[in-house]
C-alpha atoms as a PDB file:
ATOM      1  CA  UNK A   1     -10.399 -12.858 -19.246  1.00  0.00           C
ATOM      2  CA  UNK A   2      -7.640 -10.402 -19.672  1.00  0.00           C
ATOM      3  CA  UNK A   3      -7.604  -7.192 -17.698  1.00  0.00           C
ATOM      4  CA  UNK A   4      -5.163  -4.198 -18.321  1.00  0.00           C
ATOM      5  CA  UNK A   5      -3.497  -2.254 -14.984  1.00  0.00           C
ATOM      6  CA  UNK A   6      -2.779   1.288 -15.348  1.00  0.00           C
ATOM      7  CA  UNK A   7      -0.409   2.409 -12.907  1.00  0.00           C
ATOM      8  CA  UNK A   8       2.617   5.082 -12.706  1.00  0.00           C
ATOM      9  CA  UNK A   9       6.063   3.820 -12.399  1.00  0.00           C
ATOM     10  CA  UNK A  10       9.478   5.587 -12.646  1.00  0.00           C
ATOM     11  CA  UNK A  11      11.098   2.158 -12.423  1.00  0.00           C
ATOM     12  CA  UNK A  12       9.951  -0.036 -15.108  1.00  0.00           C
ATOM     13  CA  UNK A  13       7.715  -2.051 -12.956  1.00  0.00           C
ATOM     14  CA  UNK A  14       4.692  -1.940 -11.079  1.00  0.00           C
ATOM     15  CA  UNK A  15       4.666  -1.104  -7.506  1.00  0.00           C
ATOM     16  CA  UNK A  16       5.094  -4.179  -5.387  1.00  0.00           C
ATOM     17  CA  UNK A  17       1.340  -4.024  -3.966  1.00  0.00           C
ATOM     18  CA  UNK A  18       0.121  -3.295  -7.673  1.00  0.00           C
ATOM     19  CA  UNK A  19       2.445  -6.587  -9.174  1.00  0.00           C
ATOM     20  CA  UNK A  20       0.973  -8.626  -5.961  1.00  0.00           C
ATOM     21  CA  UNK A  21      -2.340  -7.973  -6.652  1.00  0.00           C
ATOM     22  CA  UNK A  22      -1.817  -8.598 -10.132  1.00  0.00           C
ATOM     23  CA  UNK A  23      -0.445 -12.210  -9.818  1.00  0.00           C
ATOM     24  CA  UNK A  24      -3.052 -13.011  -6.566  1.00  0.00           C
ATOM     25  CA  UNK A  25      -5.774 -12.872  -8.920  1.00  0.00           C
ATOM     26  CA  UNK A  26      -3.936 -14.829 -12.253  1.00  0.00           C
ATOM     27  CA  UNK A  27      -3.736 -17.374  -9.454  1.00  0.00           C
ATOM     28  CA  UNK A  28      -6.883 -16.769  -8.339  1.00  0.00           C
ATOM     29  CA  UNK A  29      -8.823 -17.643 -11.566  1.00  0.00           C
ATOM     30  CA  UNK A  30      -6.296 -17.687 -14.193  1.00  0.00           C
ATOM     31  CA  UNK A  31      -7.370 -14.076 -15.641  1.00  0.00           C
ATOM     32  CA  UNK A  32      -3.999 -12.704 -17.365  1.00  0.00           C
ATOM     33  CA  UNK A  33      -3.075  -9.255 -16.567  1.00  0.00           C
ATOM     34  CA  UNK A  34      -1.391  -6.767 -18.491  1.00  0.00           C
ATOM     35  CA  UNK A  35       0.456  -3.699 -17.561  1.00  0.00           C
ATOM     36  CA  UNK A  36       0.494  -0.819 -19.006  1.00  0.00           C
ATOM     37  CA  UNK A  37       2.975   2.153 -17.001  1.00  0.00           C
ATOM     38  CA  UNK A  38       2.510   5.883 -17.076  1.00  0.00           C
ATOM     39  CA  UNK A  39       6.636   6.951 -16.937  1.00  0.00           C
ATOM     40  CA  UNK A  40       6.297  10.521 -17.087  1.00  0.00           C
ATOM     41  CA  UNK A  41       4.197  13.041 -15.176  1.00  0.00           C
ATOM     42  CA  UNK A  42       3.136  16.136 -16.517  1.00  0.00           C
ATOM     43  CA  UNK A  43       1.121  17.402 -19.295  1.00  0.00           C
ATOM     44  CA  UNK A  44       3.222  16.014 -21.817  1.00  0.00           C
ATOM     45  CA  UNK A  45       3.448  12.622 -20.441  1.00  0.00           C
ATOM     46  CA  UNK A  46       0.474  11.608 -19.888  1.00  0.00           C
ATOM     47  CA  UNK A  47      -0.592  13.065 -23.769  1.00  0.00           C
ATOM     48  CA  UNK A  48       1.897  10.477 -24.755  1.00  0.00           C
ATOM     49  CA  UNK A  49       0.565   7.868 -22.288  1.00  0.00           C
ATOM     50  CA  UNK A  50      -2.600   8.423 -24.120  1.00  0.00           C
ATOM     51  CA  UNK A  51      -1.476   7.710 -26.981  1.00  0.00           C
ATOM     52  CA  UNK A  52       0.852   4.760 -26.009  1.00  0.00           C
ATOM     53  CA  UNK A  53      -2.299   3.382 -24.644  1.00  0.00           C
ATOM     54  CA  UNK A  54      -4.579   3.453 -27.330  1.00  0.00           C
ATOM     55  CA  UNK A  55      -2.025   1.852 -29.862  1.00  0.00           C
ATOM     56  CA  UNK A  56      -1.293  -0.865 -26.996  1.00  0.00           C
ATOM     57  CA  UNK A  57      -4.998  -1.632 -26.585  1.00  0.00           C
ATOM     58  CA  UNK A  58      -4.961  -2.271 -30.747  1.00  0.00           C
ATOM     59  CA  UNK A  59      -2.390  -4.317 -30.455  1.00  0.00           C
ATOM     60  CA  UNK A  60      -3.650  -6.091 -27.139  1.00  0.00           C
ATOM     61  CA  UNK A  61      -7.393  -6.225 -26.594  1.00  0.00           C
ATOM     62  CA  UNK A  62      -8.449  -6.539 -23.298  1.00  0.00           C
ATOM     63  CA  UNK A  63     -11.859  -7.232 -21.468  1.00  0.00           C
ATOM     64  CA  UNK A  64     -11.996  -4.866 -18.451  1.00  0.00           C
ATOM     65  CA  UNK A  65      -8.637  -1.629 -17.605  1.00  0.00           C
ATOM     66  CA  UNK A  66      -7.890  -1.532 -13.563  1.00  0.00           C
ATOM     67  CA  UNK A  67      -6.483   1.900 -13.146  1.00  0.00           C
ATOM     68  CA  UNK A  68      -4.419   2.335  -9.928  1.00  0.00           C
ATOM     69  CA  UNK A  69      -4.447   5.904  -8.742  1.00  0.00           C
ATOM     70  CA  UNK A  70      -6.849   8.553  -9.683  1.00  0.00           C
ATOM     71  CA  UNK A  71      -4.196   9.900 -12.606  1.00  0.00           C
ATOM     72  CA  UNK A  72      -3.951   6.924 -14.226  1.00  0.00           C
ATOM     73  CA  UNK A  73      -7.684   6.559 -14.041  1.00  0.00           C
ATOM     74  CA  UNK A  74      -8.314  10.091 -15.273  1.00  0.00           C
ATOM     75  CA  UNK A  75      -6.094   8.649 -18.209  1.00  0.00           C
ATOM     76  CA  UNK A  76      -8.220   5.542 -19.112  1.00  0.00           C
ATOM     77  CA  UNK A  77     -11.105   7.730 -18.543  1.00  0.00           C
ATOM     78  CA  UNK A  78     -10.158  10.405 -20.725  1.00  0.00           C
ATOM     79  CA  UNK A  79      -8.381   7.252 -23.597  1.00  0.00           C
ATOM     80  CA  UNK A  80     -11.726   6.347 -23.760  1.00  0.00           C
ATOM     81  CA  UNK A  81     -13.680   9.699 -24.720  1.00  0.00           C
ATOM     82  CA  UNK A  82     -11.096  10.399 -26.839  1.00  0.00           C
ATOM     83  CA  UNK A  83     -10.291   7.442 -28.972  1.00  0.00           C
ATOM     84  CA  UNK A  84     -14.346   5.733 -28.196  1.00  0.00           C
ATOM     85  CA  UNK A  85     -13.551   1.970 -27.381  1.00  0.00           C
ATOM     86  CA  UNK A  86     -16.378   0.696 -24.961  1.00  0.00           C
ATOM     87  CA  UNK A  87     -13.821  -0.863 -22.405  1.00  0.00           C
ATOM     88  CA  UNK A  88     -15.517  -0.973 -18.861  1.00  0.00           C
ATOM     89  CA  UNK A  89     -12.949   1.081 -16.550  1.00  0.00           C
ATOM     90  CA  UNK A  90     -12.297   0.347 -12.950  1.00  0.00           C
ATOM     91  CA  UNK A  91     -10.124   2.378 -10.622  1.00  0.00           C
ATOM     92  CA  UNK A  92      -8.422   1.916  -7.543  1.00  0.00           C
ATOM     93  CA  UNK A  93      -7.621   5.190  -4.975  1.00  0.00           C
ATOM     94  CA  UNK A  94      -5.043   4.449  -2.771  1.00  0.00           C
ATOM     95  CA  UNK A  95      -4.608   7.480  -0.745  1.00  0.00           C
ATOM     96  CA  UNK A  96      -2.486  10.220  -1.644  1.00  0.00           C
ATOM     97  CA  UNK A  97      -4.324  11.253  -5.124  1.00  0.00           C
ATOM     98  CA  UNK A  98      -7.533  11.625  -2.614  1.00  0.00           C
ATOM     99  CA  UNK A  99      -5.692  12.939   0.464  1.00  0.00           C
ATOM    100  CA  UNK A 100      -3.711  15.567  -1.926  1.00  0.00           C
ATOM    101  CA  UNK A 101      -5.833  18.615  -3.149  1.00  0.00           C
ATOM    102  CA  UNK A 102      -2.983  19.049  -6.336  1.00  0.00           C
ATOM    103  CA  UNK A 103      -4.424  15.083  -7.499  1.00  0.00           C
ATOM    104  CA  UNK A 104      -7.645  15.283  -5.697  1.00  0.00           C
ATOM    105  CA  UNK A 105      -9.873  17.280  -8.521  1.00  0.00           C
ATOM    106  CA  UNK A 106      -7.914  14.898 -11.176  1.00  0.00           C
ATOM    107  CA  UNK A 107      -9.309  11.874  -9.448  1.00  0.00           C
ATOM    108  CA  UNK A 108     -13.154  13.533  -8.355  1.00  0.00           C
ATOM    109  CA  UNK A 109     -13.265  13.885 -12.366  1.00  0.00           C
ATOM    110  CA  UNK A 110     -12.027  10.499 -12.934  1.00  0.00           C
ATOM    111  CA  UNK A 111     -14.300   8.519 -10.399  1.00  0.00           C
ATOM    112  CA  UNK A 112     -17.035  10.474 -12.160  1.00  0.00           C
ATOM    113  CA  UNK A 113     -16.577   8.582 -15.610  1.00  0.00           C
ATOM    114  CA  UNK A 114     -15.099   5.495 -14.375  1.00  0.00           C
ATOM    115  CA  UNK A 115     -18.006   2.318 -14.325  1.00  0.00           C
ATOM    116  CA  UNK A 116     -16.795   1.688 -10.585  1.00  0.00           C
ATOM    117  CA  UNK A 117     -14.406   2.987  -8.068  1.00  0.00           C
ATOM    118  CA  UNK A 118     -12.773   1.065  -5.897  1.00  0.00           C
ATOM    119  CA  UNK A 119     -11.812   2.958  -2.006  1.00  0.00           C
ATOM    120  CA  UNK A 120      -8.697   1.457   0.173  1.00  0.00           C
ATOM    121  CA  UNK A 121     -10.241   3.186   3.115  1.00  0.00           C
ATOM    122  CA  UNK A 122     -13.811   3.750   4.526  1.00  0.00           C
ATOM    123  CA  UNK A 123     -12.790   7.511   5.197  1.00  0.00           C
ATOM    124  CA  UNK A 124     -12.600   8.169   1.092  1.00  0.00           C
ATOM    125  CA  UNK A 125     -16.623   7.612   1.001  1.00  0.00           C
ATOM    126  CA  UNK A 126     -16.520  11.825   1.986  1.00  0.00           C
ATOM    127  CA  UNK A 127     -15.392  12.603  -1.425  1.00  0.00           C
ATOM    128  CA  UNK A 128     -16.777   9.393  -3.458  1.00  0.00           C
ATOM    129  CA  UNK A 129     -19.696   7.367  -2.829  1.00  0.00           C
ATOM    130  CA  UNK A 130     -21.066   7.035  -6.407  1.00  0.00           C
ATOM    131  CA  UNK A 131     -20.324   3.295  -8.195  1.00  0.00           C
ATOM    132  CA  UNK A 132     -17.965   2.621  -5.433  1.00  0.00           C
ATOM    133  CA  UNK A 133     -16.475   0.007  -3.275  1.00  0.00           C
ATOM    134  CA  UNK A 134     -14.277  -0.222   0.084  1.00  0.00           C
ATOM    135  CA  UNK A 135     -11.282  -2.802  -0.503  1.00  0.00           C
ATOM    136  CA  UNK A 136      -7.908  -1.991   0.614  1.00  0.00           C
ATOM    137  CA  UNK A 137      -5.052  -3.723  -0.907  1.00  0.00           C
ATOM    138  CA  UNK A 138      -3.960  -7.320   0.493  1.00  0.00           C
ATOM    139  CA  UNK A 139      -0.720  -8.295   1.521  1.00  0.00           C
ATOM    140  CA  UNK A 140       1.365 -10.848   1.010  1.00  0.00           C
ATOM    141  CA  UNK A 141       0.479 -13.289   4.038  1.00  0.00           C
ATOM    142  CA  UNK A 142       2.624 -16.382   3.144  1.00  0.00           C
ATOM    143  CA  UNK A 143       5.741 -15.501   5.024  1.00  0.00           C
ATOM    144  CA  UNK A 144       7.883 -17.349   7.375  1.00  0.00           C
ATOM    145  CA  UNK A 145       8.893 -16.038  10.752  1.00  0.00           C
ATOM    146  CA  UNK A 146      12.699 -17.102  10.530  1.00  0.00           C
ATOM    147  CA  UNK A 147      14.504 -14.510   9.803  1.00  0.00           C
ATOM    148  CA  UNK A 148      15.009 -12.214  12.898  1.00  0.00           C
ATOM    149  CA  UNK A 149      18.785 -13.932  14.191  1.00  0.00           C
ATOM    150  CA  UNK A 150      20.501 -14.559  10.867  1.00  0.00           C
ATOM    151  CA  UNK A 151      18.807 -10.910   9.595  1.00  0.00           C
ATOM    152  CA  UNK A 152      20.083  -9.212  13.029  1.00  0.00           C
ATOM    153  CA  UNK A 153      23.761 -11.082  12.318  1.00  0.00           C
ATOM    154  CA  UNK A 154      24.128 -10.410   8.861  1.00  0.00           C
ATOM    155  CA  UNK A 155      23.403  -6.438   9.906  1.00  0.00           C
ATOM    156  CA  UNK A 156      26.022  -6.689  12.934  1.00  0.00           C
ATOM    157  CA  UNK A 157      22.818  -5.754  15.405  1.00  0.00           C
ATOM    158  CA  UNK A 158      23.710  -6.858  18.971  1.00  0.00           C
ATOM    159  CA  UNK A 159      21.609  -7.581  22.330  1.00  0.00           C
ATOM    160  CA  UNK A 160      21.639  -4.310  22.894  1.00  0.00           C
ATOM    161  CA  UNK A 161      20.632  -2.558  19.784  1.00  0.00           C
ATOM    162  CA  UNK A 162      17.258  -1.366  19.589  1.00  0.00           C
ATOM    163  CA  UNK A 163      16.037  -1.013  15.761  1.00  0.00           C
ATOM    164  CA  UNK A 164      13.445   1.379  14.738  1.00  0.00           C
ATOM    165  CA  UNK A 165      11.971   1.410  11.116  1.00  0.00           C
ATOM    166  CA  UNK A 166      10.292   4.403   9.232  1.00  0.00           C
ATOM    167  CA  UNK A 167       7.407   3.280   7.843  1.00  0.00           C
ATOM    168  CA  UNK A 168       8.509   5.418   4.840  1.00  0.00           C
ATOM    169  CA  UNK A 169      11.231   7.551   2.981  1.00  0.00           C
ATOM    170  CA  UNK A 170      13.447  10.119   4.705  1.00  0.00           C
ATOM    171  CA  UNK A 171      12.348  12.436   1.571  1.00  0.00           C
ATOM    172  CA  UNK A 172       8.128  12.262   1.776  1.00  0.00           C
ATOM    173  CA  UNK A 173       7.360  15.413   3.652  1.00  0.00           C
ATOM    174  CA  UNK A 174       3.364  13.585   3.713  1.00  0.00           C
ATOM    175  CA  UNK A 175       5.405  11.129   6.167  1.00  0.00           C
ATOM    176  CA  UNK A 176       6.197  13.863   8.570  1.00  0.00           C
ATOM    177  CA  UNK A 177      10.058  12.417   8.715  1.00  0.00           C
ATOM    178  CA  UNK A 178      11.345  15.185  10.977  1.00  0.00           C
ATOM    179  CA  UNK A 179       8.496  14.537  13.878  1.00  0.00           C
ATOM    180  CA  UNK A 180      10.214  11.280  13.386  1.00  0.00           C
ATOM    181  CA  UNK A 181      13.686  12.396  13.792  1.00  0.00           C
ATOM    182  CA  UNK A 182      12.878  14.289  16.827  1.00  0.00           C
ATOM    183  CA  UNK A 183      11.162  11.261  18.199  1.00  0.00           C
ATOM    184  CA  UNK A 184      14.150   8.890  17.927  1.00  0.00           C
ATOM    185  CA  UNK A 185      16.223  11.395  18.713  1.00  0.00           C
ATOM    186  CA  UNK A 186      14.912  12.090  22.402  1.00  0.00           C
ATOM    187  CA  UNK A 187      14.662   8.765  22.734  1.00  0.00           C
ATOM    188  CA  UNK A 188      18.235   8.229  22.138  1.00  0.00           C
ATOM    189  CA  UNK A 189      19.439  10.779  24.809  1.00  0.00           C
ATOM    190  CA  UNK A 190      17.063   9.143  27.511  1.00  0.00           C
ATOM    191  CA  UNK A 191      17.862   5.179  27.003  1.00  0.00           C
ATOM    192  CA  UNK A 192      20.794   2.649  27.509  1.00  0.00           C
ATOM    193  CA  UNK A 193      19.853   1.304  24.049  1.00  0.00           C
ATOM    194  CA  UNK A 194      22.234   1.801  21.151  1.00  0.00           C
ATOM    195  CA  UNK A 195      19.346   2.998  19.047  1.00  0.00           C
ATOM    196  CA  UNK A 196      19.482   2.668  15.239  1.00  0.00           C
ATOM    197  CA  UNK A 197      16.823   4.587  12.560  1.00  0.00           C
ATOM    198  CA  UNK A 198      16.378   3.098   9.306  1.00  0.00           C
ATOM    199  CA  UNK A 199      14.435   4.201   6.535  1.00  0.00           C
ATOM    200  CA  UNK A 200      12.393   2.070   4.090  1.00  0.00           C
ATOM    201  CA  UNK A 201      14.035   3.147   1.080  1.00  0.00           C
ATOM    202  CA  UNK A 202      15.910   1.451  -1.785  1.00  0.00           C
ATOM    203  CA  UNK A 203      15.201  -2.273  -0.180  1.00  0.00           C
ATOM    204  CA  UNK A 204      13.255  -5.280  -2.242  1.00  0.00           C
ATOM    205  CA  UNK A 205      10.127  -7.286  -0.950  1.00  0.00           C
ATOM    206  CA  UNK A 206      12.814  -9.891   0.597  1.00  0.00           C
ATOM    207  CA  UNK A 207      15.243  -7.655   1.988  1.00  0.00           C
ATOM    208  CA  UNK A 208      12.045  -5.845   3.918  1.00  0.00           C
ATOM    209  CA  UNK A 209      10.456  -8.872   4.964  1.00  0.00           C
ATOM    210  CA  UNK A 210      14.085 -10.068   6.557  1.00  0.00           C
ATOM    211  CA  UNK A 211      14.462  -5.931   8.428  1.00  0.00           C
ATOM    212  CA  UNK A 212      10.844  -5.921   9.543  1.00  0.00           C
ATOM    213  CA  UNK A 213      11.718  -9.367  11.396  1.00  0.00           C
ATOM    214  CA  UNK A 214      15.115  -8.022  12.778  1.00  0.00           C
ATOM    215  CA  UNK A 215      14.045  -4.409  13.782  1.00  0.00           C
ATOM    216  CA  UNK A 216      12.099  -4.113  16.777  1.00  0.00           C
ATOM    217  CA  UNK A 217       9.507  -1.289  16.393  1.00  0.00           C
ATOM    218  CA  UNK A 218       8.391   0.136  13.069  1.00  0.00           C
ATOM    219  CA  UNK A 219       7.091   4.193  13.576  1.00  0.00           C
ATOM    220  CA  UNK A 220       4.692   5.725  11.344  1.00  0.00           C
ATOM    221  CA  UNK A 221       3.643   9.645  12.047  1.00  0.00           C
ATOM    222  CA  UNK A 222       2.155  11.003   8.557  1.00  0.00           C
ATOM    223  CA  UNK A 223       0.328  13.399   8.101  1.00  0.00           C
ATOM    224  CA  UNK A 224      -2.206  11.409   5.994  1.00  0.00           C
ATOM    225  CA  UNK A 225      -2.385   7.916   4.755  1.00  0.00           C
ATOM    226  CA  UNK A 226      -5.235   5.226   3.497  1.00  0.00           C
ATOM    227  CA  UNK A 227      -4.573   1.750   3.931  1.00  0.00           C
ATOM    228  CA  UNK A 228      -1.141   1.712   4.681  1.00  0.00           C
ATOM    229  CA  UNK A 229       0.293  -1.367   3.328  1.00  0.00           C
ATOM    230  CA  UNK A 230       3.383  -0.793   5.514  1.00  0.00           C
ATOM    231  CA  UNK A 231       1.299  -1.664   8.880  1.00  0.00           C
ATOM    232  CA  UNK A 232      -0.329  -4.880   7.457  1.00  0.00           C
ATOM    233  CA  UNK A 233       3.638  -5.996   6.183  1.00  0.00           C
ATOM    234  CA  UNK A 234       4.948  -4.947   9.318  1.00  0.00           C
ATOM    235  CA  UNK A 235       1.842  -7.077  11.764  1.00  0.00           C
ATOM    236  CA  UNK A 236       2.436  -9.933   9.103  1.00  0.00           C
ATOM    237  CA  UNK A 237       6.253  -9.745  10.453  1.00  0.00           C
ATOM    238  CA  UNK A 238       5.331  -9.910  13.900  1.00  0.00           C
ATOM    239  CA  UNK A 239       6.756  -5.992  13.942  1.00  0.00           C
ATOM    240  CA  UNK A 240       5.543  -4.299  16.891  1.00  0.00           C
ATOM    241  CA  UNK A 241       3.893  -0.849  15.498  1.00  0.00           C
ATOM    242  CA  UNK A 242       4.057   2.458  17.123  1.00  0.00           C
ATOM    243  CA  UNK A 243       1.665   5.067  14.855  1.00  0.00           C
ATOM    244  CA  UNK A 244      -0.798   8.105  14.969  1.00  0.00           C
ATOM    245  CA  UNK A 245      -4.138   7.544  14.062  1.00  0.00           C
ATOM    246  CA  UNK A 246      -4.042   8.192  10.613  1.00  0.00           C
ATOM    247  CA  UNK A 247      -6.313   6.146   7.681  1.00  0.00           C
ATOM    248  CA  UNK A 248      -6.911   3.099   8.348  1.00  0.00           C
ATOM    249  CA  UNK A 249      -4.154   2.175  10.774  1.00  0.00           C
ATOM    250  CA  UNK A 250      -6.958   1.737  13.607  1.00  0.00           C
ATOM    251  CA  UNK A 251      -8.694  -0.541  11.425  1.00  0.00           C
ATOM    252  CA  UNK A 252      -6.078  -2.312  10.851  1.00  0.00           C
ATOM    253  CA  UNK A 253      -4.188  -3.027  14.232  1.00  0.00           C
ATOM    254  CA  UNK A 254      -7.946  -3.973  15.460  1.00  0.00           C
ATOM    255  CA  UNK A 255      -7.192  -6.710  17.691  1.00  0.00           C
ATOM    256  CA  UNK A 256      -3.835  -7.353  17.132  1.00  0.00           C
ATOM    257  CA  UNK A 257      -1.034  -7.025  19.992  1.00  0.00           C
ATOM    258  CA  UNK A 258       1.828  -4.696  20.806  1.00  0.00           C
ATOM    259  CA  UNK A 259       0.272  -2.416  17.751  1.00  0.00           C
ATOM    260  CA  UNK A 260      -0.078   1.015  19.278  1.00  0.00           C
ATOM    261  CA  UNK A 261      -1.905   3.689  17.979  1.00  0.00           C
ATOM    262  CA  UNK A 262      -1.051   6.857  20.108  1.00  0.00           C
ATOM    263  CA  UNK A 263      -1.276  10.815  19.993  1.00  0.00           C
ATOM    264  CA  UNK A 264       1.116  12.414  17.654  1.00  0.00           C
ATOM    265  CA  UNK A 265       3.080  13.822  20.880  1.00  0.00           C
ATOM    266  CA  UNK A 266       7.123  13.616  21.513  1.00  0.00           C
ATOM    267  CA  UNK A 267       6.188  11.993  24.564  1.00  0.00           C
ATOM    268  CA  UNK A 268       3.392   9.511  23.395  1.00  0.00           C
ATOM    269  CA  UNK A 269       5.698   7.902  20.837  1.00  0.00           C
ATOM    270  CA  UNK A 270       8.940   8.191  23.118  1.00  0.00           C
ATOM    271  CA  UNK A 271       6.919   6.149  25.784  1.00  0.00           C
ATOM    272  CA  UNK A 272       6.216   3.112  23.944  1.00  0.00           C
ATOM    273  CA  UNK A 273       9.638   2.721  22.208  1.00  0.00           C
ATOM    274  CA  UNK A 274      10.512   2.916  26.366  1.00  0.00           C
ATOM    275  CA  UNK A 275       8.094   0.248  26.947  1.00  0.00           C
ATOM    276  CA  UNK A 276       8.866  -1.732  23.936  1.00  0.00           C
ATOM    277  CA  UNK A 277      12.777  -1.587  24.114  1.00  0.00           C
ATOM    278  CA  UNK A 278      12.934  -3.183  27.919  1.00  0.00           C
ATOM    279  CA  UNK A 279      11.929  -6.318  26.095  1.00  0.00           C
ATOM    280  CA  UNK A 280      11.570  -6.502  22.396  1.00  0.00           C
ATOM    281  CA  UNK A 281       8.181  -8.135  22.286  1.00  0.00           C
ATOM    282  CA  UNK A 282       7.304  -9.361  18.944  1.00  0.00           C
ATOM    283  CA  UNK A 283       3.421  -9.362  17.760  1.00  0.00           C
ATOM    284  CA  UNK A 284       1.715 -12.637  18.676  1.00  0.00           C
ATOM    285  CA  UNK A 285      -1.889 -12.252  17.476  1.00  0.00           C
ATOM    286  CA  UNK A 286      -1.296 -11.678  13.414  1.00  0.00           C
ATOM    287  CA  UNK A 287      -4.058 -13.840  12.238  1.00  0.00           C
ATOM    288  CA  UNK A 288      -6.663 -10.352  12.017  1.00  0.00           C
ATOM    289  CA  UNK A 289      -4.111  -9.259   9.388  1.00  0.00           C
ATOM    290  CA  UNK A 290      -3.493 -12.674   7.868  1.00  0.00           C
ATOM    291  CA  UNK A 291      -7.401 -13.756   7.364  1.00  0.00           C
ATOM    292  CA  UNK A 292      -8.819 -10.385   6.540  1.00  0.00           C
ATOM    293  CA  UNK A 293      -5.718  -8.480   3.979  1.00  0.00           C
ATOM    294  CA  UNK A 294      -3.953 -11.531   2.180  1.00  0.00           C
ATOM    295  CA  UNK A 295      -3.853 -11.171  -1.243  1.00  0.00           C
ATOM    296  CA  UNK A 296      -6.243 -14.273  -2.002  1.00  0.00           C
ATOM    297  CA  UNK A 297      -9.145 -12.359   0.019  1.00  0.00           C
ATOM    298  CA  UNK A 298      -8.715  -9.554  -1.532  1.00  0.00           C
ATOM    299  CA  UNK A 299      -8.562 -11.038  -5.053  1.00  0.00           C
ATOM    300  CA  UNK A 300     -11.383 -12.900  -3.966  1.00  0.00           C
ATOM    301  CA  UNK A 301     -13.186  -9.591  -3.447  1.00  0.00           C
ATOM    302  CA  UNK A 302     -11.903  -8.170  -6.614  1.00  0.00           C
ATOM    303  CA  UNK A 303     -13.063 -10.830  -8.444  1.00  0.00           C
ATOM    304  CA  UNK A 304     -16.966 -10.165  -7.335  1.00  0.00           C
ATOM    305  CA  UNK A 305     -16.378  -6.295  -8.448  1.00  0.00           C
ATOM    306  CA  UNK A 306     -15.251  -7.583 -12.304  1.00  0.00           C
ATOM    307  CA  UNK A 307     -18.561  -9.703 -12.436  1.00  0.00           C
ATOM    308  CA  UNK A 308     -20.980  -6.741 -11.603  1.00  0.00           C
ATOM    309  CA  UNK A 309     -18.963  -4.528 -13.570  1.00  0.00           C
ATOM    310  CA  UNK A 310     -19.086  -6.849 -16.698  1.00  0.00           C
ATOM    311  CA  UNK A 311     -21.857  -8.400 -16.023  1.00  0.00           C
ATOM    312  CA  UNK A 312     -20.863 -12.187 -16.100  1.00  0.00           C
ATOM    313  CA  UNK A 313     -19.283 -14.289 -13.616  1.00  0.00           C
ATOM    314  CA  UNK A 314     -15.496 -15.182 -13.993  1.00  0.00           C
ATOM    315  CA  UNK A 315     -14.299 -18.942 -12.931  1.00  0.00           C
ATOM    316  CA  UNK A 316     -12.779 -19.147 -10.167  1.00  0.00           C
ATOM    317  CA  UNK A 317      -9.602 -21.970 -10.449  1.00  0.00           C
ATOM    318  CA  UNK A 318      -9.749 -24.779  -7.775  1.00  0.00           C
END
């Protein structure tokens, strides 16, 4: 079978969660993916994306598009009306084109002329419920924890440093950075810790796995999310999590240890980097995260959606 993602990139590849997925399920039962990238917003770039797309589906037939992100779904959605191929379309709505009114009417028009829809969090099912599924993203579960002295060396972090992550960019308003600032801030002034705040920004999937497994608290305050993949990296990492209750960051934590979800208060968040900072616990109970988001369950999941959508079963390799 060979399936064709749809995603928006400003970097010439896929977003890491988007690639993952991709390869989870070539491994999974040998389909081979495709990817097709939307590099321009606007108007005008996504009439040329349009177009790019229907002369790359000439020159590369495919069985089934996966659109990630209500635009890029609107833009397989709309391909097909306009240029009438019969390709079964499939999106994926990971958050911010639901949780954003400016994307949100884009994506309520796509969902309505996609075959299925596919919802990384239970609290989507408001605006979509037609030809739709629940599946959040997986994560990449395979990873070694043996990285926290050499990573903590190789950054010049002593004993007494006390590293806190952002679960995002300095720059995404959504991500409420400057409740964050404030937090670490009055933190700062009230501990013996030499406190250090570093934003996720610029780093690749190795150089994150090594800083979630040196820090020792990752904070997350936004002001909307939908499965955060961020969380289920950071519990994977043995990170101990400090967040608002905010998508599906309840759902996630579940069970798991030293994974706090607290009221978006100064004080709330100030008290568990306190609590957490007298003895830089690490996460002990992963295995919720690890059996219920790795990429093979998930692609496992996927698969089932391709068969109803096309109507025959896909081989799954041994």
């Amino acid at each position: 079978m060979n399936v064709l993602f749809i995603s928006r990139s400003k970097t010439g590849r896929p977003h890491p969660f988007v690639e993952e997925q991709a390869i989870a399920l070539e491994h999974a039962a040998g389909i081979k993916i495709e990817h097709f990238l939307v590099r321009s917003n606007g108007l005008k770039g996504y009439t040329k994306a349009a177009y790019g797309l229907y002369h790359h589906l000439k020159r590369h037939p495919v069985d089934l598009i996966h659109a990630h992100y209500g635009l890029s779904g609107l833009l397989a959605v709309l391909s097909r009306l306009l240029f009438r191929h019969n390709l079964k379309i499939i999106i994926t709505y990971h958050g911010s084109d639901i949780n954003k009114p400016s994307e949100r009417r884009f994506s309520l028009l796509a969902s309505r002329l996609a075959d299925h829809n596919i919802l990384v969090s239970s609290k989507m099912l408001s605006y979509i419920t037609a030809r739709s599924t629940v599946l959040p993203c997986g994560t990449n579960t395979e990873i070694d924890l043996v990285y926290r002295d050499p990573a903590r060396a190789h950054y010049g972090w002593g004993a007494n440093d006390f590293v806190i992550l952002f679960a995002s960019r300095f720059d995404l308003p959504v991500k409420d950075p400057e409740f964050a600032l404030e937090v670490v801030k009055a933190f700062s002034e009230e501990t013996t810790r030499s406190v250090k705040f570093l934003e996720l920004k610029g780093y690749s999937r190795e150089q994150v796995t090594k800083l979630m497994q040196a820090a020792d608290a990752l904070l997350m305050c936004s002001k909307t999310e939908g499965s955060p993949q961020v969380i289920k990296e950071a519990i994977v990492n043995a990170l101990p999590v400090i967040a608002n209750d905010v998508g599906d960051v309840k759902l996630i934590c579940g069970q798991v240890d030293h994974c706090f979800i607290v009221p978006k208060s100064m004080e709330a968040y100030v008290e568990r980097l306190h609590m957490l900072s007298k003895t830089f616990p690490r996460i002990q109970n992963r295995e919720p995260v690890l059996t219920q988001y790795s990429n093979k369950y998930i692609s496992e999941k996927l698969l089932s959606i391709y068969e109803r959508v096309l109507l025959k079963p896909v081989p799954v390799l041994s």
